[in-house]
C-alpha atoms as a PDB file:
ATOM      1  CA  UNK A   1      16.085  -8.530  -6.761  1.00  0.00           C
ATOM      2  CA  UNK A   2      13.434  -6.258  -5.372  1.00  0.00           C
ATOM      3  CA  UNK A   3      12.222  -7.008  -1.624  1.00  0.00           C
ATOM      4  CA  UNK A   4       8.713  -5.640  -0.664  1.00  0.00           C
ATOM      5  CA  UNK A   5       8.176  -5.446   3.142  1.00  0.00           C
ATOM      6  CA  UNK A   6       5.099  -4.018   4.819  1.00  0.00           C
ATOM      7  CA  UNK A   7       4.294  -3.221   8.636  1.00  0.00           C
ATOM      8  CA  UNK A   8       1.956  -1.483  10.508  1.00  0.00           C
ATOM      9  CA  UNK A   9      -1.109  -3.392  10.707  1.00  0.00           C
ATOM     10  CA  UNK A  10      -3.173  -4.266  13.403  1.00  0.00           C
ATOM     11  CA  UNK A  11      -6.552  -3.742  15.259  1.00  0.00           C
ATOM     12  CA  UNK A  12      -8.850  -0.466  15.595  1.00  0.00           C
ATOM     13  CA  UNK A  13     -12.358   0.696  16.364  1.00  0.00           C
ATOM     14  CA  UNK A  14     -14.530   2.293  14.190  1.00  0.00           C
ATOM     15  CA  UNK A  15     -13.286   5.524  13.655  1.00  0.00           C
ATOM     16  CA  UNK A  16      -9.662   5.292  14.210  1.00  0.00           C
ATOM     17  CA  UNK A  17      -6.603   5.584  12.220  1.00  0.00           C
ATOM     18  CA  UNK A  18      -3.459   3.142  11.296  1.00  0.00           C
ATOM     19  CA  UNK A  19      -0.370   3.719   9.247  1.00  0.00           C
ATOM     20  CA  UNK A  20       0.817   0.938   6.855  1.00  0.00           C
ATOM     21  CA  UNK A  21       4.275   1.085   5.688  1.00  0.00           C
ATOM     22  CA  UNK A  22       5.877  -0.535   2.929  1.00  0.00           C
ATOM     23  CA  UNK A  23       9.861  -0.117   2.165  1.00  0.00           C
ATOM     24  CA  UNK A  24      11.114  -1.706  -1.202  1.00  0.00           C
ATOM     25  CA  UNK A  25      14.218  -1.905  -1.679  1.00  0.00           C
ATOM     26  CA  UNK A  26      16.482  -3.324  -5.021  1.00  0.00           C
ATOM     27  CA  UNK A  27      14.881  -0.615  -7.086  1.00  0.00           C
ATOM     28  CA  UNK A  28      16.534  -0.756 -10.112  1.00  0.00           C
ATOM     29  CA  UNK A  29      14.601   1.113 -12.894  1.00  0.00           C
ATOM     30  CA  UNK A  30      12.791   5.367 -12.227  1.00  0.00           C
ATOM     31  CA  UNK A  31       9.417   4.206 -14.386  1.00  0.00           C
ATOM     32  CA  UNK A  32       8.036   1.930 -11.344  1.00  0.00           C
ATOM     33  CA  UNK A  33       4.839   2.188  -9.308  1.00  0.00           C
ATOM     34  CA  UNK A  34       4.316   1.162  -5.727  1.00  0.00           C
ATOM     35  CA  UNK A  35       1.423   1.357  -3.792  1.00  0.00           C
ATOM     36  CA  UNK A  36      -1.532  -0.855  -1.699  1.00  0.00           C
ATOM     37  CA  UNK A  37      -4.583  -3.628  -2.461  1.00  0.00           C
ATOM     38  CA  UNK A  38      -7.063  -4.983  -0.115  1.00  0.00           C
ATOM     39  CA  UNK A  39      -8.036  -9.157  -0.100  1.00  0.00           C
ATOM     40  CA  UNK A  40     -10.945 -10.213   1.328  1.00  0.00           C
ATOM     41  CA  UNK A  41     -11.286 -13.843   1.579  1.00  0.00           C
ATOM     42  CA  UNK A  42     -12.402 -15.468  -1.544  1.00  0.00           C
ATOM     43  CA  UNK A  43     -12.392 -12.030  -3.382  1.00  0.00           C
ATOM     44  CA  UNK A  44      -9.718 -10.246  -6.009  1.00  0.00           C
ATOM     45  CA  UNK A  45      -7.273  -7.739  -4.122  1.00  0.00           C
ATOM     46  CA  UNK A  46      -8.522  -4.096  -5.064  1.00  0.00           C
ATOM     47  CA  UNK A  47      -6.738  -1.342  -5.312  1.00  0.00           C
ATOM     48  CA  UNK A  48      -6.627   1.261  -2.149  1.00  0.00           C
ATOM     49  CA  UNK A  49      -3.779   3.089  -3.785  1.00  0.00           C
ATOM     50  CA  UNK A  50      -0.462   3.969  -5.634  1.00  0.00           C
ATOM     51  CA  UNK A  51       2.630   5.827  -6.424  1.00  0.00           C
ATOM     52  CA  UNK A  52       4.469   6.410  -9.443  1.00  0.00           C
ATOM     53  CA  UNK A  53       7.964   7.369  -9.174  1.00  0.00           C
ATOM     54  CA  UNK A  54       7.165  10.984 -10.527  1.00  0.00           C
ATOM     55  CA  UNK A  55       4.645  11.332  -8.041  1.00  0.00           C
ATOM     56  CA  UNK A  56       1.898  10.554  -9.968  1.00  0.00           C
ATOM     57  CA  UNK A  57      -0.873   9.352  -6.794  1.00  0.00           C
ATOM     58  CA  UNK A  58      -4.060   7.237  -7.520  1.00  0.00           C
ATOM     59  CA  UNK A  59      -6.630   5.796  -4.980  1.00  0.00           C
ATOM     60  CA  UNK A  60      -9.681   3.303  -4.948  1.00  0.00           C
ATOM     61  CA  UNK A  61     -12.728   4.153  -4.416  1.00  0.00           C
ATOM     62  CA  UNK A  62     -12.513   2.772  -0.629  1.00  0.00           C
ATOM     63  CA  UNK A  63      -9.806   5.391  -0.088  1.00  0.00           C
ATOM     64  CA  UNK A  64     -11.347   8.107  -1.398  1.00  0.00           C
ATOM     65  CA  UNK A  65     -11.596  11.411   1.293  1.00  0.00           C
ATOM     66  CA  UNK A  66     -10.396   9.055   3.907  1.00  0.00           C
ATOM     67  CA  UNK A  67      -6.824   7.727   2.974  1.00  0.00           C
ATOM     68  CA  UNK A  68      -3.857   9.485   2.300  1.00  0.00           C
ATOM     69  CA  UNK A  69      -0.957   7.722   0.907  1.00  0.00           C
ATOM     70  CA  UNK A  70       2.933   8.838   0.447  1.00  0.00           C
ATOM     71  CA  UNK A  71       6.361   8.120  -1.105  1.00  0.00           C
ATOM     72  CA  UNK A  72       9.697   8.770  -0.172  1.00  0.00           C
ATOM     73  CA  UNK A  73      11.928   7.704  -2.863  1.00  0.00           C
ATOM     74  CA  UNK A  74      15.122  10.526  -2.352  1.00  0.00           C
ATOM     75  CA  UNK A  75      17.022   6.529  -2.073  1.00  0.00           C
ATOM     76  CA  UNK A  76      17.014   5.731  -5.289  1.00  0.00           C
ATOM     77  CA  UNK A  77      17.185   1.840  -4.528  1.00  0.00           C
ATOM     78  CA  UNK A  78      15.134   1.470  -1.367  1.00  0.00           C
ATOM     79  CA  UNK A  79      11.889   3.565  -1.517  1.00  0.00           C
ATOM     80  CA  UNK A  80       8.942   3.903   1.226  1.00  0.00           C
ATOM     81  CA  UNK A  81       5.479   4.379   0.675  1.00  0.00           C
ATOM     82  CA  UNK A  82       3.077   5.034   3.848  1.00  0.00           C
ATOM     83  CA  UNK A  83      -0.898   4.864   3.822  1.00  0.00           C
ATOM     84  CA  UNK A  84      -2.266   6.756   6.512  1.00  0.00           C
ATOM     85  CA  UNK A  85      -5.941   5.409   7.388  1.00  0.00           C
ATOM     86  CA  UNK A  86      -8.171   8.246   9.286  1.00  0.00           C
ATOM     87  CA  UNK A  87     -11.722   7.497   9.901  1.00  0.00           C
ATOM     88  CA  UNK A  88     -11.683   3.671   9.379  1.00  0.00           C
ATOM     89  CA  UNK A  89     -14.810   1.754   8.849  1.00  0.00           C
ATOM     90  CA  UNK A  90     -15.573  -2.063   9.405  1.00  0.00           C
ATOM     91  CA  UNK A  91     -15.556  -2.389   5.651  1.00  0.00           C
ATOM     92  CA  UNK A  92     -11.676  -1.289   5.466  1.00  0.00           C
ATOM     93  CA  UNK A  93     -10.877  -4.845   7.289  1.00  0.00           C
ATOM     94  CA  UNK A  94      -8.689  -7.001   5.529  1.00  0.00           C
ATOM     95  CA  UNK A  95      -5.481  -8.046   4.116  1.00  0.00           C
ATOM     96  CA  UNK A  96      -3.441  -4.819   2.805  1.00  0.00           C
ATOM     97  CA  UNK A  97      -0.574  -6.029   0.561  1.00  0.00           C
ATOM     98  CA  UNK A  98       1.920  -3.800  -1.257  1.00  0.00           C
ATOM     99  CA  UNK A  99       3.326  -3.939  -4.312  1.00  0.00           C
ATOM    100  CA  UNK A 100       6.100  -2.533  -6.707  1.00  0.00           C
ATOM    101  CA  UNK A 101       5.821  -3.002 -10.780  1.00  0.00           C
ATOM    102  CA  UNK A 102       8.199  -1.747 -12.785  1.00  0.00           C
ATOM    103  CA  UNK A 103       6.682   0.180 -15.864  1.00  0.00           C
ATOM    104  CA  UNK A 104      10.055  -1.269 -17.808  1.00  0.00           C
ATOM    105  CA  UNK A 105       9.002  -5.028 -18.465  1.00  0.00           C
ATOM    106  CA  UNK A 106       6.105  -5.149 -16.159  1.00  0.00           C
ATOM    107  CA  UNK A 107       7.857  -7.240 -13.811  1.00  0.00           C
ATOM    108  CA  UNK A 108       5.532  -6.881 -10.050  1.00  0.00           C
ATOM    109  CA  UNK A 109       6.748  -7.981  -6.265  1.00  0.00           C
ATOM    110  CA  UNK A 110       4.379  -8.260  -3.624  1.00  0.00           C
ATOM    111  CA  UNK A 111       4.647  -8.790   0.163  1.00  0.00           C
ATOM    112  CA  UNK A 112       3.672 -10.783   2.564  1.00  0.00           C
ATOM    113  CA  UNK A 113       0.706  -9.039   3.337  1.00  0.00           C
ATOM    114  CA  UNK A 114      -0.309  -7.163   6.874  1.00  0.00           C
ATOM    115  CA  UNK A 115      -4.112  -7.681   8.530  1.00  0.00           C
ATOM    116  CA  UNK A 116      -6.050  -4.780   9.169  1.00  0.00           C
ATOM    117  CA  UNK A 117      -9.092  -5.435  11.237  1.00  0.00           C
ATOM    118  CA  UNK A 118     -11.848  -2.897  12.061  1.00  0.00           C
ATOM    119  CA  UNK A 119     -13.955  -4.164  14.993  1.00  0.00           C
ATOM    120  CA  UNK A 120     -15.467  -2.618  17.818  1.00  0.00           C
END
């Protein structure tokens, strides 16, 4: 069963950076993706970014320039993916969840979700 667990969220200014980390483990299948989405409150979760398993990286718009995401997957059952957030704007706050889908029968697992807030 795969386990999604994120850290690293908090509270920043305008301007500053946070890390978000995300370690799945119970990786059972190479084709997978794992990567980040923002919630707002009352809105759809957008994507901020992903990683296939080949190394394949895609962002959001919001990330564009700013973020800078990562994967470590040399274990093949427990992988990590980081999002490193430089230059953060008030627009960046919300809930960051991660998420791992494997590309074999579409199966996704989320977690719990970590709250980023931007506020001077």
């Amino acid at each position: 069963q795969v386990q999604v667990v994120e850290s690293g969220g908090g509270r920043v200014q305008p301007g500053g950076s946070l890390r978000l980390s995300c370690v799945v483990s119970g990786i059972t299948v190479t084709r997978n993706v794992i990567g980040w989405y923002r919630q707002l409150p009352g809105q759809e979760r957008k994507l901020v970014a992903d990683v296939k398993g080949g190394g394949k990286i895609r962002y959001g718009d919001s990330a564009k320039g700013r973020f800078t995401v990562s994967r470590d997957n040399r274990g093949f059952s427990q992988n990590t993916v980081t999002l490193q957030m430089d230059s953060l704007e008030i627009e960046a706050t919300g809930v960051y969840y991660c998420y791992f889908k494997s590309m074999w029968d579409c199966d996704e697992s989320w977690g719990q979700g970590t709250q980023v807030t931007v506020s001077s």
